[in-house]
N, C-alpha and C. Protein backbone atom coordinates (compact mmCIF):
# COMPACT_ATOMS: atom_id res chain seq x y z
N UNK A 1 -40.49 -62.02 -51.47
CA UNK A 1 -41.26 -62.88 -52.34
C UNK A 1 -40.34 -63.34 -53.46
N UNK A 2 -40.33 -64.54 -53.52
CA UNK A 2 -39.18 -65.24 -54.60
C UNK A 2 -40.36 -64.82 -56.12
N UNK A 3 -39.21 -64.85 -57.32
CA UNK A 3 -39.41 -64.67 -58.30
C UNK A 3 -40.70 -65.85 -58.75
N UNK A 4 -41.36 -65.37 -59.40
CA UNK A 4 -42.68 -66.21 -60.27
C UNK A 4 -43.54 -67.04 -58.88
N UNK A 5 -43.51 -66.06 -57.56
CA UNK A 5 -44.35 -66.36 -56.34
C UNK A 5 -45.40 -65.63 -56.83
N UNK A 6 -46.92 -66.22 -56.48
CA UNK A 6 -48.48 -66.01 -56.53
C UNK A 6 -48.67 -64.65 -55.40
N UNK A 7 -48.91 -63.78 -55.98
CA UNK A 7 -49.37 -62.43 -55.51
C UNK A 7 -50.71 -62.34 -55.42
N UNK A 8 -51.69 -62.80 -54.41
CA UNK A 8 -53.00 -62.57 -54.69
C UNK A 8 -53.70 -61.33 -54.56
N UNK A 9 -52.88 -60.43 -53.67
CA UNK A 9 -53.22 -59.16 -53.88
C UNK A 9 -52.97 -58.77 -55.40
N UNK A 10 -52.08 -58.93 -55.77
CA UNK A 10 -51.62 -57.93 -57.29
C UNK A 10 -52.11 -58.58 -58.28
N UNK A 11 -52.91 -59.92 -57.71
CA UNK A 11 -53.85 -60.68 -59.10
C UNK A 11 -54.83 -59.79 -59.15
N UNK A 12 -55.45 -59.64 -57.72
CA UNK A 12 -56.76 -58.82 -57.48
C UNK A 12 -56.89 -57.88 -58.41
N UNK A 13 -55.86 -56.58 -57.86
CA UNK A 13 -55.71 -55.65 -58.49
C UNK A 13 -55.52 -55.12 -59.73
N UNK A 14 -55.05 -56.07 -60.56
CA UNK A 14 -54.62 -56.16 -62.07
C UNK A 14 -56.21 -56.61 -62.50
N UNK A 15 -56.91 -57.27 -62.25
CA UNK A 15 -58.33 -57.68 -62.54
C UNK A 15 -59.46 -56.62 -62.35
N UNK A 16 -59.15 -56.33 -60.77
CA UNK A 16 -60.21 -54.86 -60.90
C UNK A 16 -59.69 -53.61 -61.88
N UNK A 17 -58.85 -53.57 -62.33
CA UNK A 17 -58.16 -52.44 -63.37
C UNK A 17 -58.41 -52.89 -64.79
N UNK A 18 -58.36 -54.02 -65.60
CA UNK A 18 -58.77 -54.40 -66.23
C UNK A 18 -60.38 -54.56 -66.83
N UNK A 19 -61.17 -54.62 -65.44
CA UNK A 19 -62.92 -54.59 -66.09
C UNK A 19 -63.49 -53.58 -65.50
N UNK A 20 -62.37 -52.56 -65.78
CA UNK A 20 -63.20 -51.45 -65.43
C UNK A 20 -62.60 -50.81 -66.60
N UNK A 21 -64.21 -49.73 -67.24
CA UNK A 21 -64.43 -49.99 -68.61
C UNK A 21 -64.17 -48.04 -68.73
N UNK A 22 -63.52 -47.25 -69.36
CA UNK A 22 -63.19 -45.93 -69.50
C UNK A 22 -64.10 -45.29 -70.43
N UNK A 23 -64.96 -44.99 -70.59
CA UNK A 23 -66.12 -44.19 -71.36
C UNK A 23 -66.33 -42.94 -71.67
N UNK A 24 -65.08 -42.13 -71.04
CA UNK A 24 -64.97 -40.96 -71.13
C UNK A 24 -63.61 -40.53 -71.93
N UNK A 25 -64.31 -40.36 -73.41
CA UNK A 25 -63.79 -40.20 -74.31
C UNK A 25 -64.45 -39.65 -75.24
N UNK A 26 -63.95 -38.68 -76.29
CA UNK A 26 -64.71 -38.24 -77.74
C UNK A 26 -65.09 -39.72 -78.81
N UNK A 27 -66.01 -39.44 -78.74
CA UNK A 27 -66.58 -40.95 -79.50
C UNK A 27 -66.85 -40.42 -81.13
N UNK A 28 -66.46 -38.99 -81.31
CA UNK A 28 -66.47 -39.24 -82.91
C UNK A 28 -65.46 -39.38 -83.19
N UNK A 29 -65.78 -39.68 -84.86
CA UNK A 29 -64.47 -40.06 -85.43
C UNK A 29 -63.94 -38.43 -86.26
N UNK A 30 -63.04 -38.47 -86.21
CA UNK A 30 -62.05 -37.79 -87.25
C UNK A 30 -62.36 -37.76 -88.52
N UNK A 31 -62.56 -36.68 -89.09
CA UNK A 31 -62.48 -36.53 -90.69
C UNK A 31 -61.73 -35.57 -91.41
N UNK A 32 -61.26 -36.57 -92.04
CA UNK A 32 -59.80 -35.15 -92.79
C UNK A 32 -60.74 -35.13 -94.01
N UNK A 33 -59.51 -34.00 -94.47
CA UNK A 33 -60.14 -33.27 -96.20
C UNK A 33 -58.89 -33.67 -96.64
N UNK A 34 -58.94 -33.65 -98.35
CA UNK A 34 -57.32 -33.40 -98.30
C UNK A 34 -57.22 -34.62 -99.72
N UNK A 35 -55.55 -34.52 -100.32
CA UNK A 35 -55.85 -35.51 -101.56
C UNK A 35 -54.27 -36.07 -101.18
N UNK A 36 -54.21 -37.71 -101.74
CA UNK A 36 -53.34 -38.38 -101.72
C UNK A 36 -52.51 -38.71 -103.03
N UNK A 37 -51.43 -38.22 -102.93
CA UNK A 37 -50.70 -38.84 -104.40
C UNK A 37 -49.83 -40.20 -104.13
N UNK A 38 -49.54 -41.02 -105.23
CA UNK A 38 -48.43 -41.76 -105.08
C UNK A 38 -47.50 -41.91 -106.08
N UNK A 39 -46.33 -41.86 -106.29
CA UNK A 39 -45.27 -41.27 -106.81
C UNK A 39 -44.74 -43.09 -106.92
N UNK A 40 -44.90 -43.95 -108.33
CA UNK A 40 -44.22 -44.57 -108.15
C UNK A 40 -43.44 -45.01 -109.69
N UNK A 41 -42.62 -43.61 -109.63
CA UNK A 41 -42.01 -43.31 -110.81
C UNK A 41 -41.32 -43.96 -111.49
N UNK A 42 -40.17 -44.99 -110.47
CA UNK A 42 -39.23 -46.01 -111.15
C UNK A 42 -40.18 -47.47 -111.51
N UNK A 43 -39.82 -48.20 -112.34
CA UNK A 43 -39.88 -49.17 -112.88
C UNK A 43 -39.80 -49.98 -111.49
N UNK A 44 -40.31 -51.46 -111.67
CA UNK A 44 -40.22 -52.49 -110.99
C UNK A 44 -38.59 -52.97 -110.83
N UNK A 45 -38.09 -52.87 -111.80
CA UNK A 45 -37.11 -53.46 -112.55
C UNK A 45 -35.96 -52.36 -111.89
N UNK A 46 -36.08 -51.01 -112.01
CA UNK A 46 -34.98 -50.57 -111.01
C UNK A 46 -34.83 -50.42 -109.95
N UNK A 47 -36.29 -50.72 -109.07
CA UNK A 47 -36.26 -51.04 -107.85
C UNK A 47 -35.65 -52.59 -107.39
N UNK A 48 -35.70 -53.18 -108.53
CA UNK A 48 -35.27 -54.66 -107.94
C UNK A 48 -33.81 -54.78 -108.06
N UNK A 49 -32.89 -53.79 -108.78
CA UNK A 49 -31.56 -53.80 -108.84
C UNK A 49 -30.92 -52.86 -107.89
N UNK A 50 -31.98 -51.77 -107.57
CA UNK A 50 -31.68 -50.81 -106.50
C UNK A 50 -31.44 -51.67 -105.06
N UNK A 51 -32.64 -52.38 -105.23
CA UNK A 51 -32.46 -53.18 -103.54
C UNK A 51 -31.03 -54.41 -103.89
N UNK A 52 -31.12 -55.16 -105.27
CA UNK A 52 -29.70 -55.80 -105.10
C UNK A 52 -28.61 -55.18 -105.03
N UNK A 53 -28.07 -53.78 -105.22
CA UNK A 53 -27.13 -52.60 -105.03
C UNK A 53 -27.06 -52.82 -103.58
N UNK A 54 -28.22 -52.10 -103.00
CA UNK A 54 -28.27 -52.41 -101.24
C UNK A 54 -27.67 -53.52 -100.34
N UNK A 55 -28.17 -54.36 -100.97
CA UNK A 55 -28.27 -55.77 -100.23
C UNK A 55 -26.47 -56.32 -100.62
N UNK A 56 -26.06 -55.77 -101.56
CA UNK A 56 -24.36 -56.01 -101.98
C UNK A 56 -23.73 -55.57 -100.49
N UNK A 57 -24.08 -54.14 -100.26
CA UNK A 57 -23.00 -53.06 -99.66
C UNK A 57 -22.89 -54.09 -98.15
């Protein structure tokens, strides 16, 4: 079968695999506990010379 030739079997098949629907699964959701920090200690201003430092090398 030459390249980008019509497979009507493997159309088939890709279609019946596709609408068929998997339902067997844990349907709750997840719940964490727990606390988030964010650490954004430097200035704007030394992050913007930090990345022009970077962007030099």
């Amino acid at each position: 079968m030459s390249m980008g030739a019509y497979d009507e079997d493997e159309h088939e098949r890709r279609e019946a695999q596709s609408s068929r629907v998997d339902a067997d699964f844990d349907d709750e959701r997840t719940i964490y506990h727990g606390e988030v920090e964010y650490d954004s200690g430097e200035s704007t201003e030394d992050l913007l010379s930090q990345f022009e430092e970077i962007k030099s090398k």
